[in-house]
Protein backbone atom coordinates (compact mmCIF):
# COMPACT_ATOMS: atom_id res chain seq x y z
CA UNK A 1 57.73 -24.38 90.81
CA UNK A 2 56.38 -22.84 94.04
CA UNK A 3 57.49 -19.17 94.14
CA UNK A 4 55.50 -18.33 97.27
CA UNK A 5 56.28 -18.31 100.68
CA UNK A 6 53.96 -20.91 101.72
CA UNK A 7 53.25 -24.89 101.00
CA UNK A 8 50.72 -24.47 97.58
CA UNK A 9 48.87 -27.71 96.76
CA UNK A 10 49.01 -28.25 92.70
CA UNK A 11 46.66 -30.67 90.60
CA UNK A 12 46.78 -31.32 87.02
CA UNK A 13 44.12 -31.95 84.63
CA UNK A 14 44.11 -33.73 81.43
CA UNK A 15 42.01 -31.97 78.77
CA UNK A 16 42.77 -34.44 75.85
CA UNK A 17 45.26 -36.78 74.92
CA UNK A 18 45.60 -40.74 76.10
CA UNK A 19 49.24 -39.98 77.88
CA UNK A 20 49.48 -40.18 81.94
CA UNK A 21 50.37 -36.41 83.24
CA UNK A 22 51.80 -36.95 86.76
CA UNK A 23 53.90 -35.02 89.38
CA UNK A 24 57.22 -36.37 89.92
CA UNK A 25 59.42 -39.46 88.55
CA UNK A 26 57.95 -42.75 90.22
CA UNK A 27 55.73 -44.97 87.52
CA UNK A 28 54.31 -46.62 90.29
CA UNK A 29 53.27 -43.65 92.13
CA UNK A 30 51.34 -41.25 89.70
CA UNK A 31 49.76 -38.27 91.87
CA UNK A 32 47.76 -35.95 90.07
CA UNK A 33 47.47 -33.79 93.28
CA UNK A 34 50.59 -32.88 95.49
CA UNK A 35 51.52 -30.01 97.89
CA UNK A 36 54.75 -28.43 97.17
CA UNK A 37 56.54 -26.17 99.54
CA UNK A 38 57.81 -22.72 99.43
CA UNK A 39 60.74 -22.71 97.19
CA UNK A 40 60.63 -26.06 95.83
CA UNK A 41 59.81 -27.34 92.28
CA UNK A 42 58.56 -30.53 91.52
CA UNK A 43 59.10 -31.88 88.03
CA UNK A 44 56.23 -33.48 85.65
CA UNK A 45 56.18 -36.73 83.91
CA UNK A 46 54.33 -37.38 80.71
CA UNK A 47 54.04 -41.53 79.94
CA UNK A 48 52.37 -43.03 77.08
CA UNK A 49 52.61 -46.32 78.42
CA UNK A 50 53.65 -49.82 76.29
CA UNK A 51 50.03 -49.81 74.67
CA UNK A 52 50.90 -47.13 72.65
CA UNK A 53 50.67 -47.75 69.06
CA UNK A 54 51.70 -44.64 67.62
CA UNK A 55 55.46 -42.47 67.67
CA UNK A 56 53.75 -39.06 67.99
CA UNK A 57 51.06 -38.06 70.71
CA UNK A 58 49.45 -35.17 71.74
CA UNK A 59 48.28 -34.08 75.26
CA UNK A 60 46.72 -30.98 76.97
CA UNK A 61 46.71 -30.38 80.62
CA UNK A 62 46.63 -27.78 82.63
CA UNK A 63 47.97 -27.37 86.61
CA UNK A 64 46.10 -25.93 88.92
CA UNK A 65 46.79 -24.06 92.44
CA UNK A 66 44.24 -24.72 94.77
């Protein structure tokens, strides 16, 4: 979510875990960096993909305004 008055540009970064952390819905287009403008929230996927052997995972990111 972008409280402020102004377009904010967001990244996330994966600090552990095997899972794909992107913004929006589209599997075949993953950004990791997007601008978001005032107002507006943007929702983030998590996707462990078909390789995935086990029914539990963890992952730690973090999003970043820069």
């Amino acid at each position: 979510n972008n409280p402020t008055k102004e377009t904010q540009t967001y990244s996330i970064e994966i600090k552990s875990g095997e899972t794909q952390v992107f913004f929006g819905q589209d599997l075949n287009n993953q950004p990791t960096q997007i601008s978001v403008p005032s107002q507006t929230s943007i929702p983030i996927s998590l996707y462990s993909g078909e390789e995935s052997t086990t029914s539990s995972q963890t992952v730690e990111f973090t999003v970043n305004s820069e």
